[in-house]
PDB file of N, CA and C in Angstrom:
ATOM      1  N   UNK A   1     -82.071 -22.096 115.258  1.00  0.00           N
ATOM      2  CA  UNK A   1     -82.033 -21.793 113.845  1.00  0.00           C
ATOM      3  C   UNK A   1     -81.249 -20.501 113.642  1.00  0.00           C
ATOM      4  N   UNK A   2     -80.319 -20.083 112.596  1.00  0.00           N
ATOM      5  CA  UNK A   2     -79.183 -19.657 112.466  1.00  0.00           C
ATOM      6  C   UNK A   2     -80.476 -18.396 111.070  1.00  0.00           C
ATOM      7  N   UNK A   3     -80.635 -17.257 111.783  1.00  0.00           N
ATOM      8  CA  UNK A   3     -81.246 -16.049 111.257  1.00  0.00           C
ATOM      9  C   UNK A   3     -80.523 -15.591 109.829  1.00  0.00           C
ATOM     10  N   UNK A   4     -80.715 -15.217 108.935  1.00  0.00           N
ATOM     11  CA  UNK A   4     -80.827 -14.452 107.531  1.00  0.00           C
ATOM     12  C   UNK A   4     -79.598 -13.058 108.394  1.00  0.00           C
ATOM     13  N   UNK A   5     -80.121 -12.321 108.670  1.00  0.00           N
ATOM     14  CA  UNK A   5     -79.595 -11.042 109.639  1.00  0.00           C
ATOM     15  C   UNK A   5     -77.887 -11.109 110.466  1.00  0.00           C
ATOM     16  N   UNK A   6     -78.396 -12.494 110.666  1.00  0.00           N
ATOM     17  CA  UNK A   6     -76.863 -12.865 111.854  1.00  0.00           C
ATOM     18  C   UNK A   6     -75.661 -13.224 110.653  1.00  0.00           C
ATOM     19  N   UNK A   7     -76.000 -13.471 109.840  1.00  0.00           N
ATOM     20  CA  UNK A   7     -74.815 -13.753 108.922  1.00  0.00           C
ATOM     21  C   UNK A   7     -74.314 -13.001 108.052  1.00  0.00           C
ATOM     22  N   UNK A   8     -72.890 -12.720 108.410  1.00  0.00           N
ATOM     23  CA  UNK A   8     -72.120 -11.606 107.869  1.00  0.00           C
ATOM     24  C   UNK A   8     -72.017 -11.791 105.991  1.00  0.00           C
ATOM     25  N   UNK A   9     -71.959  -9.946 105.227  1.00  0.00           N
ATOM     26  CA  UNK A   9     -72.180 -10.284 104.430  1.00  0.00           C
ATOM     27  C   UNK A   9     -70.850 -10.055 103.493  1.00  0.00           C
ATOM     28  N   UNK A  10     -70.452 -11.657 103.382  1.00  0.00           N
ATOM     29  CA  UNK A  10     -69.204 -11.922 102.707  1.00  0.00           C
ATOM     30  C   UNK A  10     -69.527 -13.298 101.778  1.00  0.00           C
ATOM     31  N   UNK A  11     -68.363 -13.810 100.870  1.00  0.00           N
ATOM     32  CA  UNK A  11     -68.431 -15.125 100.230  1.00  0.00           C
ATOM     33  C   UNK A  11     -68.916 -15.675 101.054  1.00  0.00           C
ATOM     34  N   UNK A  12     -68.255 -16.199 102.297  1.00  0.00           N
ATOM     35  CA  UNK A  12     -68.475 -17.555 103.148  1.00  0.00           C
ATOM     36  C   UNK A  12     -70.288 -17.142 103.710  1.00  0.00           C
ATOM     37  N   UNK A  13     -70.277 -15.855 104.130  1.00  0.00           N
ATOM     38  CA  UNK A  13     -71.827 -15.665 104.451  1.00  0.00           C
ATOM     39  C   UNK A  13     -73.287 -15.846 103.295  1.00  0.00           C
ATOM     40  N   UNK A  14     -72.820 -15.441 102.000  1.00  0.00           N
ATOM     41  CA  UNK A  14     -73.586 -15.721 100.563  1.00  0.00           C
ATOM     42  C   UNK A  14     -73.662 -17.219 100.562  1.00  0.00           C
ATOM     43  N   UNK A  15     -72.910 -18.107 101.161  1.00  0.00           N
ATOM     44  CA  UNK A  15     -72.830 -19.507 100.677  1.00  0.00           C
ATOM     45  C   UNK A  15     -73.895 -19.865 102.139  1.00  0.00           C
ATOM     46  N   UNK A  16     -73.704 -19.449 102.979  1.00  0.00           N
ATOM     47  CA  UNK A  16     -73.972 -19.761 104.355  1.00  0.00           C
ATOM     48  C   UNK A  16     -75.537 -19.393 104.072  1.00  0.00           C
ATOM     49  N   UNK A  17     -76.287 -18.403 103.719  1.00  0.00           N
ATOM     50  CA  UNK A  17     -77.523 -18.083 103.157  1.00  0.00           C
ATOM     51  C   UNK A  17     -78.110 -19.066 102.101  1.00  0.00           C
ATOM     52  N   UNK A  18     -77.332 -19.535 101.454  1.00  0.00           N
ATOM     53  CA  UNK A  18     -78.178 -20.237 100.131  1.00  0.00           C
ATOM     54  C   UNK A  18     -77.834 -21.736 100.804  1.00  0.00           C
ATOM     55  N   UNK A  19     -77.768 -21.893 101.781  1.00  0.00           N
ATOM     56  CA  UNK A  19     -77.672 -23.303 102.442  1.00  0.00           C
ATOM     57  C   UNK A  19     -78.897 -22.904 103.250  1.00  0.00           C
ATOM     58  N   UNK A  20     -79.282 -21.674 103.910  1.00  0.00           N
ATOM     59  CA  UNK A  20     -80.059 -21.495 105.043  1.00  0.00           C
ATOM     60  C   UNK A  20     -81.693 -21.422 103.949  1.00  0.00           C
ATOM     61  N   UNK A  21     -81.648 -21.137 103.105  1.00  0.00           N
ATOM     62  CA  UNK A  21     -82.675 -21.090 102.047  1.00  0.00           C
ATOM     63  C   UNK A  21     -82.791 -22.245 101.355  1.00  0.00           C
ATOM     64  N   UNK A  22     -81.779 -23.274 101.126  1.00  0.00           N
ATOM     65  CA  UNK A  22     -82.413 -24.629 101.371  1.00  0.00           C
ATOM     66  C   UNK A  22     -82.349 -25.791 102.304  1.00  0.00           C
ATOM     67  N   UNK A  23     -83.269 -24.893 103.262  1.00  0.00           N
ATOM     68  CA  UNK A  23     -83.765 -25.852 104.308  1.00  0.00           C
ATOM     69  C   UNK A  23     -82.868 -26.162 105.103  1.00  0.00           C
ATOM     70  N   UNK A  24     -81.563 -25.815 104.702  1.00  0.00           N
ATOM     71  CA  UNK A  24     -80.200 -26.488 106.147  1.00  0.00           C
ATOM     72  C   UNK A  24     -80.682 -25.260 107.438  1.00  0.00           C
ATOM     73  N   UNK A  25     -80.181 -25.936 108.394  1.00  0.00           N
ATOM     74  CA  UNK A  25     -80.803 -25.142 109.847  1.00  0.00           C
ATOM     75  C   UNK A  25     -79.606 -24.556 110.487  1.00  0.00           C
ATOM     76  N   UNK A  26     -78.294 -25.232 109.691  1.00  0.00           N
ATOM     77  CA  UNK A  26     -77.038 -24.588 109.969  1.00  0.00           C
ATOM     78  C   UNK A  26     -76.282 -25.043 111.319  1.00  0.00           C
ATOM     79  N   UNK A  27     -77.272 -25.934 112.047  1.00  0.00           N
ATOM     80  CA  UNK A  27     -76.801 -26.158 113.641  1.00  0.00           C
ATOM     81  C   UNK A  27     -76.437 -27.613 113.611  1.00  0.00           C
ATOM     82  N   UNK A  28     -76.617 -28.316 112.077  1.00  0.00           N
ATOM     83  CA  UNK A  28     -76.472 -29.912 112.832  1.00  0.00           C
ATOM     84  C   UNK A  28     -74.908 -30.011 112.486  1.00  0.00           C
ATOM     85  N   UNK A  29     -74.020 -30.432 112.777  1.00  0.00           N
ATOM     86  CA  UNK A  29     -72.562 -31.143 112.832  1.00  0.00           C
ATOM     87  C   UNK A  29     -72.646 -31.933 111.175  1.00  0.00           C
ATOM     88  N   UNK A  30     -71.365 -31.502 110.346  1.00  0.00           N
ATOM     89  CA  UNK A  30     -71.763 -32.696 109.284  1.00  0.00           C
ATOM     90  C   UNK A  30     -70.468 -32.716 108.862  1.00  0.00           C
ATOM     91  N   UNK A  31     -69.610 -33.092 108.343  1.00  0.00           N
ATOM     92  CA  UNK A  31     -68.368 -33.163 107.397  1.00  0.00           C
ATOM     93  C   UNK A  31     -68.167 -31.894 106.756  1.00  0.00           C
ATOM     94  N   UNK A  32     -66.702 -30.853 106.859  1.00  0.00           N
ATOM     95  CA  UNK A  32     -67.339 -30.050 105.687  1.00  0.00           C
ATOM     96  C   UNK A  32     -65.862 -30.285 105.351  1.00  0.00           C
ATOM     97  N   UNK A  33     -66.084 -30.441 103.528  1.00  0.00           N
ATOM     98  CA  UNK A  33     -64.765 -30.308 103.273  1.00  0.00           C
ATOM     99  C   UNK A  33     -63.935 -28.833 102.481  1.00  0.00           C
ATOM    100  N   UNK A  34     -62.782 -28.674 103.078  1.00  0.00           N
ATOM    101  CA  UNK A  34     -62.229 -27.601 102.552  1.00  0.00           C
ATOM    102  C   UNK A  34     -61.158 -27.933 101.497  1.00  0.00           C
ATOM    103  N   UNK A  35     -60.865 -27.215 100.402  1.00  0.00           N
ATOM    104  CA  UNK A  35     -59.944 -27.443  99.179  1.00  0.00           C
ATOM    105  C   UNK A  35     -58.659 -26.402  99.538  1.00  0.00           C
ATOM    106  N   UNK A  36     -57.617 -27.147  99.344  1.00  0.00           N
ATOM    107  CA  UNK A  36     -56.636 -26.010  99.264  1.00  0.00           C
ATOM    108  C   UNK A  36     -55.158 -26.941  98.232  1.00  0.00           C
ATOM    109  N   UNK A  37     -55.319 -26.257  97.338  1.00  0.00           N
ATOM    110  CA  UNK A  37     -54.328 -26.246  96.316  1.00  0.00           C
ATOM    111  C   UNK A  37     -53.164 -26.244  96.184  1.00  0.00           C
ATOM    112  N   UNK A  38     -51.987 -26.585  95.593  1.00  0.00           N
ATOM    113  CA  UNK A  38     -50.938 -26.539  95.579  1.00  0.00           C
ATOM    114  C   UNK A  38     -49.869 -26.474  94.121  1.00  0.00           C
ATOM    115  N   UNK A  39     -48.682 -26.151  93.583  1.00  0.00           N
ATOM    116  CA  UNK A  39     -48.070 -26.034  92.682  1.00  0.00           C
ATOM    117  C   UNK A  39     -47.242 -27.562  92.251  1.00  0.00           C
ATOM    118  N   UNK A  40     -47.229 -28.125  93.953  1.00  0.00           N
ATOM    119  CA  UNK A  40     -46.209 -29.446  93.316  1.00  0.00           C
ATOM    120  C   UNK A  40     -47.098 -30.591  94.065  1.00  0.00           C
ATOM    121  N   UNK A  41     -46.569 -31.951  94.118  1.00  0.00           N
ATOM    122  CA  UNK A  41     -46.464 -33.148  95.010  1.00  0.00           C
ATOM    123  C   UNK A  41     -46.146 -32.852  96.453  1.00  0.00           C
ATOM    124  N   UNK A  42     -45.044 -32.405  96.113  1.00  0.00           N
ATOM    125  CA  UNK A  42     -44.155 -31.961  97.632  1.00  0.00           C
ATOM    126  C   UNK A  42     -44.366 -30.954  98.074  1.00  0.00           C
ATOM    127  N   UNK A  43     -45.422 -30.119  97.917  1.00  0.00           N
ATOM    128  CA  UNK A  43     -45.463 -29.161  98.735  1.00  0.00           C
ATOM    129  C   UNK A  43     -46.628 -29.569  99.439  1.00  0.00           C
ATOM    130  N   UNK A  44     -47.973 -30.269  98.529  1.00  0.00           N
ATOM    131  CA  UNK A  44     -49.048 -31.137  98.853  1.00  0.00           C
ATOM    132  C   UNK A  44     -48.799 -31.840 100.254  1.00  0.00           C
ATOM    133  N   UNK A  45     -48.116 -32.741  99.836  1.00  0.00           N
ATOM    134  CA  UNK A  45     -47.365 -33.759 101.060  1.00  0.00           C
ATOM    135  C   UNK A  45     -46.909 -32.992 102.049  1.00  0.00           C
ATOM    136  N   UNK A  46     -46.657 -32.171 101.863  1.00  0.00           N
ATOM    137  CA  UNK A  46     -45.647 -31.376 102.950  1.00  0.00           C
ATOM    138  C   UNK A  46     -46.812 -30.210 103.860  1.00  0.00           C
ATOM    139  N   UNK A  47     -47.756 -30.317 103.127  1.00  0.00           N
ATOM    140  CA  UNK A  47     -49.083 -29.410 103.780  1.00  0.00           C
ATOM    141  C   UNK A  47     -49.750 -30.003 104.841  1.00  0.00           C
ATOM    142  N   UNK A  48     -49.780 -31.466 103.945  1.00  0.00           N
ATOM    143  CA  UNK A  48     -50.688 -33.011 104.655  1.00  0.00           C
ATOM    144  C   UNK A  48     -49.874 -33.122 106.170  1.00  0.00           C
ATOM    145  N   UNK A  49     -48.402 -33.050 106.176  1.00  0.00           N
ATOM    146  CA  UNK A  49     -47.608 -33.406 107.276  1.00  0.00           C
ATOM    147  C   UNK A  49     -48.134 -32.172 108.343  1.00  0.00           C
ATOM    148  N   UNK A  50     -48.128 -31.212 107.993  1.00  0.00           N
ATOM    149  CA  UNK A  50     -48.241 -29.629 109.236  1.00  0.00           C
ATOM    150  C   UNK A  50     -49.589 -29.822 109.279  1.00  0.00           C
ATOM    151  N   UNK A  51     -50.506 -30.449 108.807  1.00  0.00           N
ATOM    152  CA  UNK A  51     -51.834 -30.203 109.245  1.00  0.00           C
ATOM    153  C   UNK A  51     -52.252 -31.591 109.630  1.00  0.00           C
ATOM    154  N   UNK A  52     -52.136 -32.340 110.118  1.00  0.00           N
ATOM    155  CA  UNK A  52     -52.144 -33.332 110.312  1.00  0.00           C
ATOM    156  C   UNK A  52     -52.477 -33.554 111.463  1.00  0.00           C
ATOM    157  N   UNK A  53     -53.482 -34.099 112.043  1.00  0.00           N
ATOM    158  CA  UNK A  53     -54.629 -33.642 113.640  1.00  0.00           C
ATOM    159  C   UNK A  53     -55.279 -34.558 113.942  1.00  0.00           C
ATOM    160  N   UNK A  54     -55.646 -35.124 114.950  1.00  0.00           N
ATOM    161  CA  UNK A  54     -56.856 -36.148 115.615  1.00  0.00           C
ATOM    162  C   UNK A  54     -58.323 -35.165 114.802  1.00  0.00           C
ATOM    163  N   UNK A  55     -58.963 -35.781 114.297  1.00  0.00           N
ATOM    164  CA  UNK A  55     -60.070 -34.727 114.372  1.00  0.00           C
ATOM    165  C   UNK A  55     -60.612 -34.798 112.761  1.00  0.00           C
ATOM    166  N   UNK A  56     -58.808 -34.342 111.960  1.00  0.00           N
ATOM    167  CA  UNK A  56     -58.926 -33.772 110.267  1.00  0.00           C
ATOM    168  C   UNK A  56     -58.906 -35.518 109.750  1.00  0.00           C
ATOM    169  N   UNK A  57     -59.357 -35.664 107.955  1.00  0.00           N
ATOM    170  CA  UNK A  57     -59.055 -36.582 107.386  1.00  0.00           C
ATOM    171  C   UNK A  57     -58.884 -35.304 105.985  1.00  0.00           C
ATOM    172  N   UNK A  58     -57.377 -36.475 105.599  1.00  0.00           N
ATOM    173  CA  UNK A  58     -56.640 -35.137 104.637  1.00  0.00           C
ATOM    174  C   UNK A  58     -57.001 -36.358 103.261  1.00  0.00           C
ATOM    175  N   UNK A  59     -56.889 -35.588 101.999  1.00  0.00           N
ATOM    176  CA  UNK A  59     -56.702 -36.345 101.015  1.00  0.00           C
ATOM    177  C   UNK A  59     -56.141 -35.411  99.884  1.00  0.00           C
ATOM    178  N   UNK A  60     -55.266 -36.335  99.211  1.00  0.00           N
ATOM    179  CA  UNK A  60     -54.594 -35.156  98.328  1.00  0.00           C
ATOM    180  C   UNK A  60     -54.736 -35.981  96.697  1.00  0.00           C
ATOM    181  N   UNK A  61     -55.103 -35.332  95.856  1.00  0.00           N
ATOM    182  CA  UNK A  61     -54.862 -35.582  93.981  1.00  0.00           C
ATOM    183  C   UNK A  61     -54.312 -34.799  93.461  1.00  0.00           C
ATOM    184  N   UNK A  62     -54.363 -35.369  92.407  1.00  0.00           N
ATOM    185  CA  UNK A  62     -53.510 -34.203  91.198  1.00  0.00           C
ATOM    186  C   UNK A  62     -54.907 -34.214  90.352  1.00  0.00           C
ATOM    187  N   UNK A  63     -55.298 -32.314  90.005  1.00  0.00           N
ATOM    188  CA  UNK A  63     -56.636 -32.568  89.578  1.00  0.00           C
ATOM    189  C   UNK A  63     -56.325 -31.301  88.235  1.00  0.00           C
ATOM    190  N   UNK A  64     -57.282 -31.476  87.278  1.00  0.00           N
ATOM    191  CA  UNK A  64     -56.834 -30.539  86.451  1.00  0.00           C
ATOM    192  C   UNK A  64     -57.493 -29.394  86.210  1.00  0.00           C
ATOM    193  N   UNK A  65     -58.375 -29.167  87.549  1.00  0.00           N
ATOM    194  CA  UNK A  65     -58.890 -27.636  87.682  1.00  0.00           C
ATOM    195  C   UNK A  65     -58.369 -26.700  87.767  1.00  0.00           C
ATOM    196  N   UNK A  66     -57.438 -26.650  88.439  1.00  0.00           N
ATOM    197  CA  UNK A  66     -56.387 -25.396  88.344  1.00  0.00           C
ATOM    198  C   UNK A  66     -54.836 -25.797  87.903  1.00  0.00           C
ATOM    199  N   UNK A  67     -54.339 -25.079  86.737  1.00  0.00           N
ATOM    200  CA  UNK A  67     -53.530 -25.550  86.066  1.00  0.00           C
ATOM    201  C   UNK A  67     -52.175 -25.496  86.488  1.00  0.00           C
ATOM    202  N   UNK A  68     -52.488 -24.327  87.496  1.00  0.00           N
ATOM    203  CA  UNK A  68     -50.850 -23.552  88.354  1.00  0.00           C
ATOM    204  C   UNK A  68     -50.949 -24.210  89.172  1.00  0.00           C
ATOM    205  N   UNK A  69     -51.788 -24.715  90.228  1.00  0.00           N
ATOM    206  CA  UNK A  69     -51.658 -25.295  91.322  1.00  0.00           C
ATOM    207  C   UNK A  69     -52.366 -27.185  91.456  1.00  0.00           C
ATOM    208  N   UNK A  70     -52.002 -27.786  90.903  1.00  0.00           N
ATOM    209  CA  UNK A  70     -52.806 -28.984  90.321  1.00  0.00           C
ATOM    210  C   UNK A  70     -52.745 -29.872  91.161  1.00  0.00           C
ATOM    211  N   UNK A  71     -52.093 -29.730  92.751  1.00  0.00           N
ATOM    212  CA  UNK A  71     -52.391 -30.786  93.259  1.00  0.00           C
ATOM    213  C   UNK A  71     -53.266 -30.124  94.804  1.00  0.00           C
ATOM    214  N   UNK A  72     -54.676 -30.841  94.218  1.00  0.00           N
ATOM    215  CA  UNK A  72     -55.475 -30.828  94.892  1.00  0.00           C
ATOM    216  C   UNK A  72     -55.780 -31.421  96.420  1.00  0.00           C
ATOM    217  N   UNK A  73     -55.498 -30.389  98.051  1.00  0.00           N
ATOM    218  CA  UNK A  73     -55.867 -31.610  99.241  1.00  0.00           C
ATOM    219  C   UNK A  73     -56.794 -30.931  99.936  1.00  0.00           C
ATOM    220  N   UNK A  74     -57.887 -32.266  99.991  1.00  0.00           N
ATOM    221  CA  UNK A  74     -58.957 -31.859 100.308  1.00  0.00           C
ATOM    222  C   UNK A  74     -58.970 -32.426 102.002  1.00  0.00           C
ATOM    223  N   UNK A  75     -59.234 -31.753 103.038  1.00  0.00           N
ATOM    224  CA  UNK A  75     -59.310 -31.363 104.618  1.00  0.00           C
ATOM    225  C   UNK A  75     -60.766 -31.368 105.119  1.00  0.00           C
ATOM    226  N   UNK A  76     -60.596 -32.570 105.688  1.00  0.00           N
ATOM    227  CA  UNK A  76     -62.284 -33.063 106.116  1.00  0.00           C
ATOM    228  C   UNK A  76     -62.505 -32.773 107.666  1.00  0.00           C
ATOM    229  N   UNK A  77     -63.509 -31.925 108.147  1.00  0.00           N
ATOM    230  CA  UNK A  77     -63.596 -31.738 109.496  1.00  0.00           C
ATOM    231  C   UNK A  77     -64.751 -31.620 109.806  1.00  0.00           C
ATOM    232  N   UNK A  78     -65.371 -32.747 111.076  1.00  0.00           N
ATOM    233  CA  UNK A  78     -66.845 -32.780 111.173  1.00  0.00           C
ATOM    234  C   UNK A  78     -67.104 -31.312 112.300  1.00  0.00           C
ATOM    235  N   UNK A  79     -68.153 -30.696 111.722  1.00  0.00           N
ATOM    236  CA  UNK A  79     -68.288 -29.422 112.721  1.00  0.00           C
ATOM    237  C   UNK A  79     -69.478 -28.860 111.483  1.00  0.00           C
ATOM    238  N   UNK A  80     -70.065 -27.827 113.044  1.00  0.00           N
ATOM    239  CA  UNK A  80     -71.152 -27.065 112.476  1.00  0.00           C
ATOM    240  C   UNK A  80     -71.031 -25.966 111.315  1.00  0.00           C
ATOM    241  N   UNK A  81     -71.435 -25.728 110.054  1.00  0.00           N
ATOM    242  CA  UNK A  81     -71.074 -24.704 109.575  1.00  0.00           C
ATOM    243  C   UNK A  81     -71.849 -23.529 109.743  1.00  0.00           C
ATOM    244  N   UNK A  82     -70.429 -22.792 110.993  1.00  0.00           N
ATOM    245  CA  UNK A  82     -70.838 -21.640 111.326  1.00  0.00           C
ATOM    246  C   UNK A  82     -69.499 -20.521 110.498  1.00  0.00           C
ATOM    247  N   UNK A  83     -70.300 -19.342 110.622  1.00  0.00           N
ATOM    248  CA  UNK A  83     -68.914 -18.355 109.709  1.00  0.00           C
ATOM    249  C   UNK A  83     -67.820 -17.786 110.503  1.00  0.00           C
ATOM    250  N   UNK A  84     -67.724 -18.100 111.896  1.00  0.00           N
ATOM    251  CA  UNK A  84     -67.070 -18.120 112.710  1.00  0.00           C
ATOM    252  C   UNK A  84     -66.203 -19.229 112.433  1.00  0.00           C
ATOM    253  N   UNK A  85     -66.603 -20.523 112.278  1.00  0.00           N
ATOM    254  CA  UNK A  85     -65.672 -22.048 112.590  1.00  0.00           C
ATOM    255  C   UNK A  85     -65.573 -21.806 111.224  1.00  0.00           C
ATOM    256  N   UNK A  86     -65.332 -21.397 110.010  1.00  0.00           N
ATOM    257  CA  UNK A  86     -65.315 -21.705 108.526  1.00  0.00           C
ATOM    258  C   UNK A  86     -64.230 -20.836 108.308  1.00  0.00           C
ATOM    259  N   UNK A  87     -64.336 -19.627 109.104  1.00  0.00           N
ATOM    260  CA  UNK A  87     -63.331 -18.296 109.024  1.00  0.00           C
ATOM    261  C   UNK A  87     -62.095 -19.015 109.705  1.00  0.00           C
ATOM    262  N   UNK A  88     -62.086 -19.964 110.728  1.00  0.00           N
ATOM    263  CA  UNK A  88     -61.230 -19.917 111.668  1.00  0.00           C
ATOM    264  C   UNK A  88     -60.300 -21.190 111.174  1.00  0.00           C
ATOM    265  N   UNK A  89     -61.170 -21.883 110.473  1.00  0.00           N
ATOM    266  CA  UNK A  89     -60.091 -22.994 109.962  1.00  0.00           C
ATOM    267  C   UNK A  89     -59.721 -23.143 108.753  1.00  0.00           C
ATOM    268  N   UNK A  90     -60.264 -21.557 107.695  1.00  0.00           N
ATOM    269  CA  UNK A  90     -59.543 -21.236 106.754  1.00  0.00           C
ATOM    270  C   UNK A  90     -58.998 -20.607 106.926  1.00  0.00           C
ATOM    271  N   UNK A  91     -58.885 -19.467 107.717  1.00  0.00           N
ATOM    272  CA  UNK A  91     -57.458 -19.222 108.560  1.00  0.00           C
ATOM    273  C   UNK A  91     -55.780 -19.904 108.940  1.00  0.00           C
ATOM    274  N   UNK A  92     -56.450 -20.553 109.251  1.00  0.00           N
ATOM    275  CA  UNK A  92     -55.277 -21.770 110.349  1.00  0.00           C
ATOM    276  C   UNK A  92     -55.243 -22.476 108.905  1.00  0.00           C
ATOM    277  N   UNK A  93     -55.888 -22.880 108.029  1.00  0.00           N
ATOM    278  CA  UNK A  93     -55.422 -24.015 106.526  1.00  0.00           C
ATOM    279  C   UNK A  93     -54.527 -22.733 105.820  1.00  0.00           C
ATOM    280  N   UNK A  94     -54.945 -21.840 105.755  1.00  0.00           N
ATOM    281  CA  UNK A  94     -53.912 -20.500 104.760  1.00  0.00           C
ATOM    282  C   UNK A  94     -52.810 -20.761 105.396  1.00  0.00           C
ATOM    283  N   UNK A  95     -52.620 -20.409 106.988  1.00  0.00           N
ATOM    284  CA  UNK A  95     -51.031 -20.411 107.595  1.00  0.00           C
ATOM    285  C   UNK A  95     -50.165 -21.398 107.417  1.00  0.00           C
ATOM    286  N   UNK A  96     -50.997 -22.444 106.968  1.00  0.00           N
ATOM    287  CA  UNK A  96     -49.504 -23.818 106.727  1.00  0.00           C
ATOM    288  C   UNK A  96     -49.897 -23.627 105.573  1.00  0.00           C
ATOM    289  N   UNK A  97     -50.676 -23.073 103.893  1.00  0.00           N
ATOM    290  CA  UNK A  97     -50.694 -23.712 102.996  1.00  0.00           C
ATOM    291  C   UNK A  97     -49.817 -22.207 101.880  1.00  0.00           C
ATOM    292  N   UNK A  98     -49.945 -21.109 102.636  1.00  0.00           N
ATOM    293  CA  UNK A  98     -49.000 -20.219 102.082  1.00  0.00           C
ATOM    294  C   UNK A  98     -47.331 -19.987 101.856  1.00  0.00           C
ATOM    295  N   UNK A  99     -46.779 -20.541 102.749  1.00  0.00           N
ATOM    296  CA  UNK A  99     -45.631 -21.086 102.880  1.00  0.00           C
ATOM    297  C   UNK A  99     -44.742 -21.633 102.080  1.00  0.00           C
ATOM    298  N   UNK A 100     -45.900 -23.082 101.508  1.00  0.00           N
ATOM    299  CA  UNK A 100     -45.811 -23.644 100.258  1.00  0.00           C
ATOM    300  C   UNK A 100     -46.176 -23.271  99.587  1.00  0.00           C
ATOM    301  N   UNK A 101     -46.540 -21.723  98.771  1.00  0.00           N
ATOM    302  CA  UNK A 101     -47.492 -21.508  97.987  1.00  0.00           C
ATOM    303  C   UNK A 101     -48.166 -22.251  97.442  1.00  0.00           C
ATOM    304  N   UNK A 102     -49.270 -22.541  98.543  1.00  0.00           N
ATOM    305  CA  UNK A 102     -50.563 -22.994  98.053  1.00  0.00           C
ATOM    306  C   UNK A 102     -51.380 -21.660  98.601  1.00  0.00           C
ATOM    307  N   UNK A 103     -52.940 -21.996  98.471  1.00  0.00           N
ATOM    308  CA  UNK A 103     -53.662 -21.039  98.680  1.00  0.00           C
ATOM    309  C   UNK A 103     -55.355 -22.329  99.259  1.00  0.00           C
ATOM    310  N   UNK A 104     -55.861 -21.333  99.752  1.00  0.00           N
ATOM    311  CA  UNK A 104     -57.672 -22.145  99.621  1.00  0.00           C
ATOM    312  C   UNK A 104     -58.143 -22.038  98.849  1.00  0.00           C
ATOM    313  N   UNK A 105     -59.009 -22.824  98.421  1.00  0.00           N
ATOM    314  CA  UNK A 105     -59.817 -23.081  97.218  1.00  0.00           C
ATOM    315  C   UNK A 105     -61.340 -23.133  97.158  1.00  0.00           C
ATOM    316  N   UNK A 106     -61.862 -22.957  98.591  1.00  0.00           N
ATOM    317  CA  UNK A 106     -63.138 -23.153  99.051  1.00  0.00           C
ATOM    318  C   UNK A 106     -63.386 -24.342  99.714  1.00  0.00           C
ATOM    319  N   UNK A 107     -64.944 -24.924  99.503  1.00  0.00           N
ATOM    320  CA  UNK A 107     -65.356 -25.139 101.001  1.00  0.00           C
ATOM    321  C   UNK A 107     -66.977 -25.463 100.406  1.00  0.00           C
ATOM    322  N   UNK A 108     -67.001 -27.030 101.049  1.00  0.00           N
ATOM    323  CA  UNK A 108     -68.605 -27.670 100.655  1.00  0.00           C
ATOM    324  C   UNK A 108     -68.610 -28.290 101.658  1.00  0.00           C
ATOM    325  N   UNK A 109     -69.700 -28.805 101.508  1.00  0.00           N
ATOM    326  CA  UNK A 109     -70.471 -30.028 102.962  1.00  0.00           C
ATOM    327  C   UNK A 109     -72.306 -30.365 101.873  1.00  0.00           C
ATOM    328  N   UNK A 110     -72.659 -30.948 102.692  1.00  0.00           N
ATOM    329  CA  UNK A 110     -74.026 -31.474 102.243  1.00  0.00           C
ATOM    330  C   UNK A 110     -75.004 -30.798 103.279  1.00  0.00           C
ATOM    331  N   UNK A 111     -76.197 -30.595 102.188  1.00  0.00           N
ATOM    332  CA  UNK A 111     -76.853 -30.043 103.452  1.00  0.00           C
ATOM    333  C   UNK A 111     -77.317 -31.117 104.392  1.00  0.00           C
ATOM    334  N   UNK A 112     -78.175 -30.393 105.623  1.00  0.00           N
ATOM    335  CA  UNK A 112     -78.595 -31.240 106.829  1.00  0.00           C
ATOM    336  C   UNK A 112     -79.657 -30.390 107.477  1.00  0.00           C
ATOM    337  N   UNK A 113     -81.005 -31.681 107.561  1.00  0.00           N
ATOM    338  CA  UNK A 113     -82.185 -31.123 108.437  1.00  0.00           C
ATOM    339  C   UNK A 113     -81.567 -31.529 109.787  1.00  0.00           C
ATOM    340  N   UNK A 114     -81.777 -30.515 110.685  1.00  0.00           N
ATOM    341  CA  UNK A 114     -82.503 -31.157 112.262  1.00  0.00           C
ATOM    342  C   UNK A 114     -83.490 -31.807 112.863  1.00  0.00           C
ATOM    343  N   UNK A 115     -83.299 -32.935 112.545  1.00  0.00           N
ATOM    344  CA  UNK A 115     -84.847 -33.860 112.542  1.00  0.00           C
ATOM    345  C   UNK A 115     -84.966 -33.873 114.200  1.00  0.00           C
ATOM    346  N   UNK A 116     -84.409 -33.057 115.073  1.00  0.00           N
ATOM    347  CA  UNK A 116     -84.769 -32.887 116.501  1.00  0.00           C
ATOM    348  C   UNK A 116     -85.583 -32.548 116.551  1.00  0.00           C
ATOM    349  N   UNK A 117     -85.979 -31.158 115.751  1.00  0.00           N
ATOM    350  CA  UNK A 117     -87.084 -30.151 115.540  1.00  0.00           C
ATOM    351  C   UNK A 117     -88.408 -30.725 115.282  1.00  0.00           C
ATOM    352  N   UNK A 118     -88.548 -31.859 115.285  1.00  0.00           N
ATOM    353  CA  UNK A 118     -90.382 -32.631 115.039  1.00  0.00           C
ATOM    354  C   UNK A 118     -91.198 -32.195 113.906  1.00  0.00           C
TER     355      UNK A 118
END
C-alpha cells in the first residue's frame, strides 16, 4: 500500500492522494489514459506516428475543450499509477508533443481495489 507521506507534493501527487483516499491501493496495473492536445490534424497524426509503441493504444478527435488546440490524442498505457511512471511518460509524451506545439493535458484511469489483500 502506497503511504499518504511517500507521495510528492505536486498536481500529479494531489491527484495520486485523492485516488489513495478513495480506496485505490495504487499498486494494481490498470489503463491510464493521458491527454495531450494539439493546434491541427497534422500535427495530431504526426504525434500518433513518433509515439507509436507495442505497449501504447493512441486515439485522436477533434474536441471542443480547448479552442487553440482542438485536436484531442488520447495515449493509453496499462501500468501502475505511480508518480514516478506518470512523471516519466509525461515526460517522454511532452518530447514528441512540443515540437508540434502540442502540450499535455492531463491524465485519468479508474480506480482499482487489490482484491489480493482478502
Amino acid at each position: 500500500m502506497v503511504r499518504f507521506e511517500d507521495i510528492p507534493d505536486d498536481l500529479n501527487g494531489d491527484v495520486l492522494r485523492r485516488m489513495r483516499t478513495g480506496g485505490d491501493s495504487l499498486t494494481v496495473s490498470r489503463p491510464m489514459d493521458f491527454s495531450v492536445v494539439f493546434p491541427t490534424e497534422d500535427a495530431a497524426l504526426a504525434f500518433c506516428e513518433a509515439v507509436h509503441e507495442d505497449g501504447l493504444k493512441l486515439r485522436y478527435e477533434q474536441s471542443d475543450v480547448r479552442e487553440e488546440r482542438p485536436w484531442d490524442v488520447t495515449v493509453t498505457k496499462d501500468m501502475v499509477p505511480s508518480h514516478d511512471a506518470i512523471g516519466a511518460i509525461e515526460e517522454w509524451l511532452a518530447g514528441h508533443a512540443e515540437p508540434l506545439d502540442g502540450e499535455n493535458d492531463g491524465w485519468g484511469c479508474f480506480n482499482q481495489q487489490d482484491l489480493s489483500k482478502g
